[in-house]
PDB file of N, CA and C in Angstrom:
ATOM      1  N   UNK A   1      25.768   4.067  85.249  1.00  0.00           N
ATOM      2  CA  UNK A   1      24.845   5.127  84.914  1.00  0.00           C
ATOM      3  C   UNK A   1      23.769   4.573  83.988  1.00  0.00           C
ATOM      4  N   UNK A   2      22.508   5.026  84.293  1.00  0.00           N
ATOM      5  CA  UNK A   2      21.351   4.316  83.535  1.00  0.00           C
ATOM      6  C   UNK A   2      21.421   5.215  82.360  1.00  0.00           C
ATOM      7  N   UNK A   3      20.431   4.653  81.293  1.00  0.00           N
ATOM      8  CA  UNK A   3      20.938   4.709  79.694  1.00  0.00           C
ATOM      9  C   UNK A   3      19.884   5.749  79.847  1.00  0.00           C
ATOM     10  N   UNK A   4      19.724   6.840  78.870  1.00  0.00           N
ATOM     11  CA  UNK A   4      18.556   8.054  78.813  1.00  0.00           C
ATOM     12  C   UNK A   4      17.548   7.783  77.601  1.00  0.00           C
ATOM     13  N   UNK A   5      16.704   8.251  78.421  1.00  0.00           N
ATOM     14  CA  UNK A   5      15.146   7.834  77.590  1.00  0.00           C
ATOM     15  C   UNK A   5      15.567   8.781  76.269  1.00  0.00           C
ATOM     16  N   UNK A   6      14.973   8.637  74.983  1.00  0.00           N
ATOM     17  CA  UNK A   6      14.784   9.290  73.579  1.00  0.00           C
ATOM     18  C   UNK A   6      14.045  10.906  74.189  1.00  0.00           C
ATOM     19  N   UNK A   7      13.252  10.638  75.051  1.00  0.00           N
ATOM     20  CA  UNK A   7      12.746  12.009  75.785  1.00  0.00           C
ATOM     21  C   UNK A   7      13.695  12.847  75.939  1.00  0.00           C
ATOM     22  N   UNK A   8      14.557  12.449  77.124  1.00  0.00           N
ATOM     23  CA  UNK A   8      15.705  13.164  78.160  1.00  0.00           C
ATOM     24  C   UNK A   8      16.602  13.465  76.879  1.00  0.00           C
ATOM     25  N   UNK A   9      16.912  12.639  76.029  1.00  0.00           N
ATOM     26  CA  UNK A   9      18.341  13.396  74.812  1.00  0.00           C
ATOM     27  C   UNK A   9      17.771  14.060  73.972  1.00  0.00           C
ATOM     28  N   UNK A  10      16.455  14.470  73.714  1.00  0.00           N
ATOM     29  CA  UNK A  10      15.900  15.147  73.002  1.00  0.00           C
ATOM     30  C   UNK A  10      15.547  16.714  73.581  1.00  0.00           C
ATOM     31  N   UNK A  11      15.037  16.854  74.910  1.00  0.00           N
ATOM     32  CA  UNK A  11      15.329  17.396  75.302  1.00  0.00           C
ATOM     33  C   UNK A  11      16.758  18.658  75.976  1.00  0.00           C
ATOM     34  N   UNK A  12      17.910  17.790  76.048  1.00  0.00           N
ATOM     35  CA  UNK A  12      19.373  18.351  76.284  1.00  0.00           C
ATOM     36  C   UNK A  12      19.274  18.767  75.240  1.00  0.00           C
ATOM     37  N   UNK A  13      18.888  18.186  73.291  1.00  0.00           N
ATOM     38  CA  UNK A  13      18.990  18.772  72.741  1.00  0.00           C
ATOM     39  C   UNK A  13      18.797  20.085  72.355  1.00  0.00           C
ATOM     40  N   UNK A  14      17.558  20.142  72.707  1.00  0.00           N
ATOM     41  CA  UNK A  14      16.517  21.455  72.411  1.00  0.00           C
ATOM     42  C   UNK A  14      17.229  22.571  73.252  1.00  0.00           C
ATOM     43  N   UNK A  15      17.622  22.119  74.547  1.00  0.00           N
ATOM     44  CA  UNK A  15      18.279  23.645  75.291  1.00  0.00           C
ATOM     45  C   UNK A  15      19.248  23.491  74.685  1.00  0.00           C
ATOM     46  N   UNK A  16      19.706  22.773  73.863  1.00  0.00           N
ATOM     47  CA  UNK A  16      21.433  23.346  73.468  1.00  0.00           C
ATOM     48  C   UNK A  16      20.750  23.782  71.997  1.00  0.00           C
ATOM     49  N   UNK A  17      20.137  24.053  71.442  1.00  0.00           N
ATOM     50  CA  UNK A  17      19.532  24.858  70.637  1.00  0.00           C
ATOM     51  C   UNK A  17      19.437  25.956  70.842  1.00  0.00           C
ATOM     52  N   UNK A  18      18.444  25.678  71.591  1.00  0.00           N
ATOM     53  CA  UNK A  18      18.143  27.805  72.533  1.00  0.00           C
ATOM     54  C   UNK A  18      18.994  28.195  72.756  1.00  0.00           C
ATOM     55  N   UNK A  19      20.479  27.659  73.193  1.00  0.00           N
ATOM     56  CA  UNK A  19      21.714  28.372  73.757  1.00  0.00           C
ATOM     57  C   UNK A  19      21.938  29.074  72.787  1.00  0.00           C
ATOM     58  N   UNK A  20      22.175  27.614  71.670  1.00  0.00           N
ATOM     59  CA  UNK A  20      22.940  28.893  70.344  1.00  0.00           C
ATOM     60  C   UNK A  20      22.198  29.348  69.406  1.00  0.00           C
ATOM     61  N   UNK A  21      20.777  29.551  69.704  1.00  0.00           N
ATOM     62  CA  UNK A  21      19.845  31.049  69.287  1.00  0.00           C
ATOM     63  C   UNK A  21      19.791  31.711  70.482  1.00  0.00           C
ATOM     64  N   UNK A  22      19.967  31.625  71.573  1.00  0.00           N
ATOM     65  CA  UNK A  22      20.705  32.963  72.240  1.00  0.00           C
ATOM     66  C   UNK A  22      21.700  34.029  71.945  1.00  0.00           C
ATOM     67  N   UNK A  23      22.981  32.815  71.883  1.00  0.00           N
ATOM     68  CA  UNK A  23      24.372  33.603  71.276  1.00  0.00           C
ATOM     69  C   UNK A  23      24.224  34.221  69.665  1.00  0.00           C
ATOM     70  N   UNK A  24      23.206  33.938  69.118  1.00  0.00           N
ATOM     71  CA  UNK A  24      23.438  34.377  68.202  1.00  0.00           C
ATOM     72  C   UNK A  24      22.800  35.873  68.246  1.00  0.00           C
ATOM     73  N   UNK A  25      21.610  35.912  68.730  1.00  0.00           N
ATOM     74  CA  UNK A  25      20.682  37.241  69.142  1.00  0.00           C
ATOM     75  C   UNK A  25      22.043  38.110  69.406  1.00  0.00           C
ATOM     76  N   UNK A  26      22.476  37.480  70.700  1.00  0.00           N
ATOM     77  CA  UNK A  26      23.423  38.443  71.004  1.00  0.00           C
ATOM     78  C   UNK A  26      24.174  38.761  70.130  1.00  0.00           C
ATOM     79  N   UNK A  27      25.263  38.170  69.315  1.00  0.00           N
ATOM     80  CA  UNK A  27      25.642  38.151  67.709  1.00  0.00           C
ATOM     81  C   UNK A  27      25.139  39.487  67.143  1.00  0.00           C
ATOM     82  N   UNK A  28      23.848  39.366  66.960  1.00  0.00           N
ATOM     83  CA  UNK A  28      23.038  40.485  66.012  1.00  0.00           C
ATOM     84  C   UNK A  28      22.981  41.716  66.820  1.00  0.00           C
ATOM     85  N   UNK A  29      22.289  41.772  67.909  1.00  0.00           N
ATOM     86  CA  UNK A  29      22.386  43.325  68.439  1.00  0.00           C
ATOM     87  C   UNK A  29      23.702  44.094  68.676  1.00  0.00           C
ATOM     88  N   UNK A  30      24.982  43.373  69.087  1.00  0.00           N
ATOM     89  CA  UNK A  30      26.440  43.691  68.715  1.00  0.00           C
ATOM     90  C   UNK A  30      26.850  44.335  67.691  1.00  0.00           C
ATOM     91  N   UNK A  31      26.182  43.114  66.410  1.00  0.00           N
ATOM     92  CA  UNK A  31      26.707  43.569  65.315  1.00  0.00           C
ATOM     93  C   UNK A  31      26.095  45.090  64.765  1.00  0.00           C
ATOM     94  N   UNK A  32      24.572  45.261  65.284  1.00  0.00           N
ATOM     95  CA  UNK A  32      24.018  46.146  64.556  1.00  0.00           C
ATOM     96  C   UNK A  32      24.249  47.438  65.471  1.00  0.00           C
ATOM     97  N   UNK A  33      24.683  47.548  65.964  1.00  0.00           N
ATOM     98  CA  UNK A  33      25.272  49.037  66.925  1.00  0.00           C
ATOM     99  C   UNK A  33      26.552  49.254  67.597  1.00  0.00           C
ATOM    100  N   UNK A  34      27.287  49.622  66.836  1.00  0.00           N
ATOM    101  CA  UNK A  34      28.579  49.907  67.749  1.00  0.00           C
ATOM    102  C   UNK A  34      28.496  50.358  69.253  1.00  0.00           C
ATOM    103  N   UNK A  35      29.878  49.089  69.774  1.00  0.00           N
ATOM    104  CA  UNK A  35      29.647  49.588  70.651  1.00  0.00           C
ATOM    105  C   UNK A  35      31.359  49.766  71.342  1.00  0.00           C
ATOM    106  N   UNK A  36      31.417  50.295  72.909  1.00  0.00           N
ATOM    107  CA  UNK A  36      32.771  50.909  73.105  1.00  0.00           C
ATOM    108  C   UNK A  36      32.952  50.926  74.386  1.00  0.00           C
ATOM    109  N   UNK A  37      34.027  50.220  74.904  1.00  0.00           N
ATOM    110  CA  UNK A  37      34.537  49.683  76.149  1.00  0.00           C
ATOM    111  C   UNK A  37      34.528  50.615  76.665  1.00  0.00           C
ATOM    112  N   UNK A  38      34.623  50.612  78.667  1.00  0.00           N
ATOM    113  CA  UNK A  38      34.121  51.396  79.906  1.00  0.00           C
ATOM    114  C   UNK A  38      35.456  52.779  79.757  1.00  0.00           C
ATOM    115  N   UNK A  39      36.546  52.132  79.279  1.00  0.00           N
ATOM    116  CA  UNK A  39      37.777  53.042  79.190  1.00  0.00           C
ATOM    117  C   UNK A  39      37.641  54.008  78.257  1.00  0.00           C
ATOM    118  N   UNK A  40      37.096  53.810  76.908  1.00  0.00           N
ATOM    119  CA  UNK A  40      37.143  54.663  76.342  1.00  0.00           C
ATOM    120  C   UNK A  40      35.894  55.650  76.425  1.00  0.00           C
ATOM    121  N   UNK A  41      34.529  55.349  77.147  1.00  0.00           N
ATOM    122  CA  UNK A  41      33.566  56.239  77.495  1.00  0.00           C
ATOM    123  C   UNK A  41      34.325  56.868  78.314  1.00  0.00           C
ATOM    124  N   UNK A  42      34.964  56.598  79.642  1.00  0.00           N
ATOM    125  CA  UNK A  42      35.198  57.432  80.629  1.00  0.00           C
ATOM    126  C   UNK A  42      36.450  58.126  79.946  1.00  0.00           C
ATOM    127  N   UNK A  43      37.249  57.783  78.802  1.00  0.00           N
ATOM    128  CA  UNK A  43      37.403  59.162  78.783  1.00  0.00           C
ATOM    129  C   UNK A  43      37.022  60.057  77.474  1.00  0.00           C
ATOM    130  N   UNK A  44      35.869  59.568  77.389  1.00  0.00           N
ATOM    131  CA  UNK A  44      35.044  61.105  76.543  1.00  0.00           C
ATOM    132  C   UNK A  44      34.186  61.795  77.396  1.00  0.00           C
ATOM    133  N   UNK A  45      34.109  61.508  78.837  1.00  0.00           N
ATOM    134  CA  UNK A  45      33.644  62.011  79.605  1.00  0.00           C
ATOM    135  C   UNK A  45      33.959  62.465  80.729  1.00  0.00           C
ATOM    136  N   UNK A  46      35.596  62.561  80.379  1.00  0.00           N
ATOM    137  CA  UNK A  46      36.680  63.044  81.296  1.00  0.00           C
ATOM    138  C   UNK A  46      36.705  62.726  82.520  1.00  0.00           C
ATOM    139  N   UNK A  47      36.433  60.967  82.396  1.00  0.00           N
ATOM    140  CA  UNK A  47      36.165  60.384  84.226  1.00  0.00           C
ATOM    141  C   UNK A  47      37.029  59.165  84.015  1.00  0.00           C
ATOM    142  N   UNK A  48      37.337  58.450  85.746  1.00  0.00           N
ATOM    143  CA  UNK A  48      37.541  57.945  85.549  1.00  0.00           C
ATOM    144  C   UNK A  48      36.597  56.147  85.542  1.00  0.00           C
ATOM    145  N   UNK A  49      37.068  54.982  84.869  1.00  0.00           N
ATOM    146  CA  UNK A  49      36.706  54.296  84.169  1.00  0.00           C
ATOM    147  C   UNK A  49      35.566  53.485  85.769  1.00  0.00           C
ATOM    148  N   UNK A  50      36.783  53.845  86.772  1.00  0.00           N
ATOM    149  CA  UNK A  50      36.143  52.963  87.881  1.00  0.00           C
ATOM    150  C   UNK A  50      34.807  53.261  88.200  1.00  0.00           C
ATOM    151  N   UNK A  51      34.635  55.262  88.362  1.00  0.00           N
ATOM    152  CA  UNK A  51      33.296  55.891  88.511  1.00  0.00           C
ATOM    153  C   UNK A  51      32.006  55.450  87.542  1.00  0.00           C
ATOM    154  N   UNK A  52      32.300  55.204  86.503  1.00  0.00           N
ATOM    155  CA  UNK A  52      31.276  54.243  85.566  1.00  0.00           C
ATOM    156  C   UNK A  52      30.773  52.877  86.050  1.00  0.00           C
ATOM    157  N   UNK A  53      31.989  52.390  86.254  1.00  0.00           N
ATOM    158  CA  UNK A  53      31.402  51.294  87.271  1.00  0.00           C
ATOM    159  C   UNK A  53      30.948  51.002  88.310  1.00  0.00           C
ATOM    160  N   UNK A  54      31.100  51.608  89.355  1.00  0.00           N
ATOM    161  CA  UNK A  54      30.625  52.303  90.612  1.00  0.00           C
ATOM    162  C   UNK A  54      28.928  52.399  89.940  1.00  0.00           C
ATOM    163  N   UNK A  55      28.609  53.422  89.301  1.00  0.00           N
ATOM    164  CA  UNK A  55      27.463  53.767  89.174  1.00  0.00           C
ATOM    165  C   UNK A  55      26.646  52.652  88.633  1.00  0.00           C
ATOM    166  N   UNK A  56      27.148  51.499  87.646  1.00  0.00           N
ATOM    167  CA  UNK A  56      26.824  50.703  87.124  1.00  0.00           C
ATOM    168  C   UNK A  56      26.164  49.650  88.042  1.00  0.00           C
ATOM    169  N   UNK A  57      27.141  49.595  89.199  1.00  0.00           N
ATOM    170  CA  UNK A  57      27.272  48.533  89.988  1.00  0.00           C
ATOM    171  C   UNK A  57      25.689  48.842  90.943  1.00  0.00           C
ATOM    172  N   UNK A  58      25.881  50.380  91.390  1.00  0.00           N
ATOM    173  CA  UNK A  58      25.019  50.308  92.294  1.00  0.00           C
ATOM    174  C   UNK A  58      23.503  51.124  91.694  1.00  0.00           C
ATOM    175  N   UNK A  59      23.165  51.205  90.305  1.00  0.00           N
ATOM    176  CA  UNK A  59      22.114  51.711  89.841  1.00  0.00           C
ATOM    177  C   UNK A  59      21.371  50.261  88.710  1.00  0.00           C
ATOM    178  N   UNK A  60      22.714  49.396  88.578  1.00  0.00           N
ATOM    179  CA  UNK A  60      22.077  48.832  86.785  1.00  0.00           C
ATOM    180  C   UNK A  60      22.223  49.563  85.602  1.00  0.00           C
ATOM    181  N   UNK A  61      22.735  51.044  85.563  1.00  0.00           N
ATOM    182  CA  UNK A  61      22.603  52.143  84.657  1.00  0.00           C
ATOM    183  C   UNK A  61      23.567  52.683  84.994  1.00  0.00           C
ATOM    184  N   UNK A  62      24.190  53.489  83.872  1.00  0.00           N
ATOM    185  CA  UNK A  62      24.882  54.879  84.117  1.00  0.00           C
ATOM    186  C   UNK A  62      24.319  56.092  83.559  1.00  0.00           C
ATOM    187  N   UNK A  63      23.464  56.573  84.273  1.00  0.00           N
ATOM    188  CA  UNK A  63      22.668  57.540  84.025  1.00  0.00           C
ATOM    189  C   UNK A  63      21.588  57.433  82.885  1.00  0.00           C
ATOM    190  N   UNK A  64      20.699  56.472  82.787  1.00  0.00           N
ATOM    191  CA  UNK A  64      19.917  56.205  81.680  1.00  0.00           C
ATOM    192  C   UNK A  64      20.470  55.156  80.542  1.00  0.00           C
ATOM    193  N   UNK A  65      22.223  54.526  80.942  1.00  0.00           N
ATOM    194  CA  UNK A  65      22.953  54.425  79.714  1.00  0.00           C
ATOM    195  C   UNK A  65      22.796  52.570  80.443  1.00  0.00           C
ATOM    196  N   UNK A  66      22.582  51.808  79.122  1.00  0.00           N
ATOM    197  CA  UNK A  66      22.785  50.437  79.624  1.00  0.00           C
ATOM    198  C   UNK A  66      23.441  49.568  78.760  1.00  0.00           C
ATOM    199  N   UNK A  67      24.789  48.880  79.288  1.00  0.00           N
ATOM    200  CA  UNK A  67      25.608  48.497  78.903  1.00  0.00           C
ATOM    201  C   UNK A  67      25.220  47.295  78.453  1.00  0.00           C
ATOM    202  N   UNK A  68      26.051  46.268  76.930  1.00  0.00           N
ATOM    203  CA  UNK A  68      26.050  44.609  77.013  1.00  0.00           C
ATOM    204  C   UNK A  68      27.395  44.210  77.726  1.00  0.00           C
ATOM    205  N   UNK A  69      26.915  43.465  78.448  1.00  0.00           N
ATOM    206  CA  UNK A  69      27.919  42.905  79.463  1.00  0.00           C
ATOM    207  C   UNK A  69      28.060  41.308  78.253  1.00  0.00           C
ATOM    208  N   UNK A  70      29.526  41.307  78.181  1.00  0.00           N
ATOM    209  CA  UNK A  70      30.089  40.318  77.667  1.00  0.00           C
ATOM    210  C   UNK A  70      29.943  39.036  78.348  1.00  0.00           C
ATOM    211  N   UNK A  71      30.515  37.736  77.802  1.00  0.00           N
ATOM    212  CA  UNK A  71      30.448  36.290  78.372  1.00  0.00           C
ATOM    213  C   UNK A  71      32.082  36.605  79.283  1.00  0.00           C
ATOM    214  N   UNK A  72      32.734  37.282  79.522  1.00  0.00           N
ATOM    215  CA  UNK A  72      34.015  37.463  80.082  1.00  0.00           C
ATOM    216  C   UNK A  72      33.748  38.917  80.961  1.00  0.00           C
ATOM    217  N   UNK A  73      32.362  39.391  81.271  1.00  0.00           N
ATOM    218  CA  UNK A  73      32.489  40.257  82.232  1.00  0.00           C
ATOM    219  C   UNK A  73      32.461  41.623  81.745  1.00  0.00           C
ATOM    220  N   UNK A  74      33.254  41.974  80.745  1.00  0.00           N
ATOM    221  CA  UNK A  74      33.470  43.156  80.337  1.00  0.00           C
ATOM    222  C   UNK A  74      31.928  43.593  80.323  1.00  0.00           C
ATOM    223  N   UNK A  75      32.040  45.223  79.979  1.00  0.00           N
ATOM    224  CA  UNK A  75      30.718  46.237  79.872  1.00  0.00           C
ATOM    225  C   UNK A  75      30.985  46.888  78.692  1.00  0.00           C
ATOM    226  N   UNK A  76      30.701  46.886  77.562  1.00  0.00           N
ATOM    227  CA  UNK A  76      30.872  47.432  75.952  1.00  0.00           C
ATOM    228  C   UNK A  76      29.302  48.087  75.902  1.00  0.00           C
ATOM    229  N   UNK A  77      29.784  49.819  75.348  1.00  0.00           N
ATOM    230  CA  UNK A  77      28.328  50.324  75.829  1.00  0.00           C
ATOM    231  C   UNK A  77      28.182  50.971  74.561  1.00  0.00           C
ATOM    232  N   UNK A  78      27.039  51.953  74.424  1.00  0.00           N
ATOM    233  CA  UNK A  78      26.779  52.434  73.149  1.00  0.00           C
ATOM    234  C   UNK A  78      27.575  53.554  72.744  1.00  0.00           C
ATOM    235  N   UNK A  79      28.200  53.418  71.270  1.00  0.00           N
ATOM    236  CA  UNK A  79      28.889  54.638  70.771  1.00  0.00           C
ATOM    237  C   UNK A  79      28.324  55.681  70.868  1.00  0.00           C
ATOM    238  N   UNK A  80      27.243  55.874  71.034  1.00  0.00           N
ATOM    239  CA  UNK A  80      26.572  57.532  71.099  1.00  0.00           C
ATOM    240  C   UNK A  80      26.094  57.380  72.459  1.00  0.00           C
ATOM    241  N   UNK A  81      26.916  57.187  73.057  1.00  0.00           N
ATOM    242  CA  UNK A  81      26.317  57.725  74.896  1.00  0.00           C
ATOM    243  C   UNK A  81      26.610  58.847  74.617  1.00  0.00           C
ATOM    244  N   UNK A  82      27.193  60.005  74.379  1.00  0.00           N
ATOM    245  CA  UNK A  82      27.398  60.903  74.891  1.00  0.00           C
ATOM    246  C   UNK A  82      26.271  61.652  73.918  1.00  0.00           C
ATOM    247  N   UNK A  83      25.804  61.511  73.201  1.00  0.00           N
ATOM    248  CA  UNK A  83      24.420  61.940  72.412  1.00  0.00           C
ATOM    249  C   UNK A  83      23.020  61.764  73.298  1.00  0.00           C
ATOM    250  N   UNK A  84      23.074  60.506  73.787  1.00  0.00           N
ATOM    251  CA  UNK A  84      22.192  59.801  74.685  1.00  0.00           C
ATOM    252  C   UNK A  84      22.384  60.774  76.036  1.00  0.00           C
ATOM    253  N   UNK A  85      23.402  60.816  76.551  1.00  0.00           N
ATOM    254  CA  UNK A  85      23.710  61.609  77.943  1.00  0.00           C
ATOM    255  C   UNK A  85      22.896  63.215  78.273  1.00  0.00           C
ATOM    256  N   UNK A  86      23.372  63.875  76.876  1.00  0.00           N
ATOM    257  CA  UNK A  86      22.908  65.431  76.196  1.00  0.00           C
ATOM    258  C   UNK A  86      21.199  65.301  76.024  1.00  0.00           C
ATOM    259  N   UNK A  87      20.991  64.334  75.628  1.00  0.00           N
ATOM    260  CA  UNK A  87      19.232  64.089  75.210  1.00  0.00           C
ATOM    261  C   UNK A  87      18.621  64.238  76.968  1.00  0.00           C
ATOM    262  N   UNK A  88      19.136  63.324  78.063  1.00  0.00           N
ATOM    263  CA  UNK A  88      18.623  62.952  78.636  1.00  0.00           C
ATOM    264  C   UNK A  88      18.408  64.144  79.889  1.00  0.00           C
ATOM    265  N   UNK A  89      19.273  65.060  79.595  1.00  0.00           N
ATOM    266  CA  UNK A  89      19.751  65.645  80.766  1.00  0.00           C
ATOM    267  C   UNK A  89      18.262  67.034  80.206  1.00  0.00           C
TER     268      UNK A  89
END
């Protein structure tokens, strides 16, 4: 394997920078708003968890409501959806 120019490792560097001022953004908007897994919305909204996803899946939204999707998939959404839901309707 040929040896890498001062360019090319300087570069790998820099995106592995941006990565982790990515993760960290994400970090901050987490931290600054609670938020609350698909199970426990669906049931303050007396549904079940799959129908959230369903809608998720095939809108991007659940009714105006937009989830952070985790590095493991999960959907953790805002503690006041159901404030958000009442506003919107």
């Amino acid at each position: 394997m040929a040896p890498r120019s001062e360019d090319a490792k300087s570069s790998i560097f820099d995106s592995g920078l941006s990565l982790m001022n990515c993760k960290n953004n994400i970090a901050t908007i987490t931290d600054n708003r609670r938020l609350i897994p698909t199970d426990q919305l669906a049931a303050q909204l007396a549904l079940r968890p799959q129908s959230i996803r369903k809608r998720y899946c095939q809108t991007g939204t659940y009714f105006s409501l937009r989830p952070v999707k985790l590095a493991n998939g999960r959907l953790m959404w805002p503690a006041d959806s159901i404030k958000q839901l009442a506003e919107a309707a």
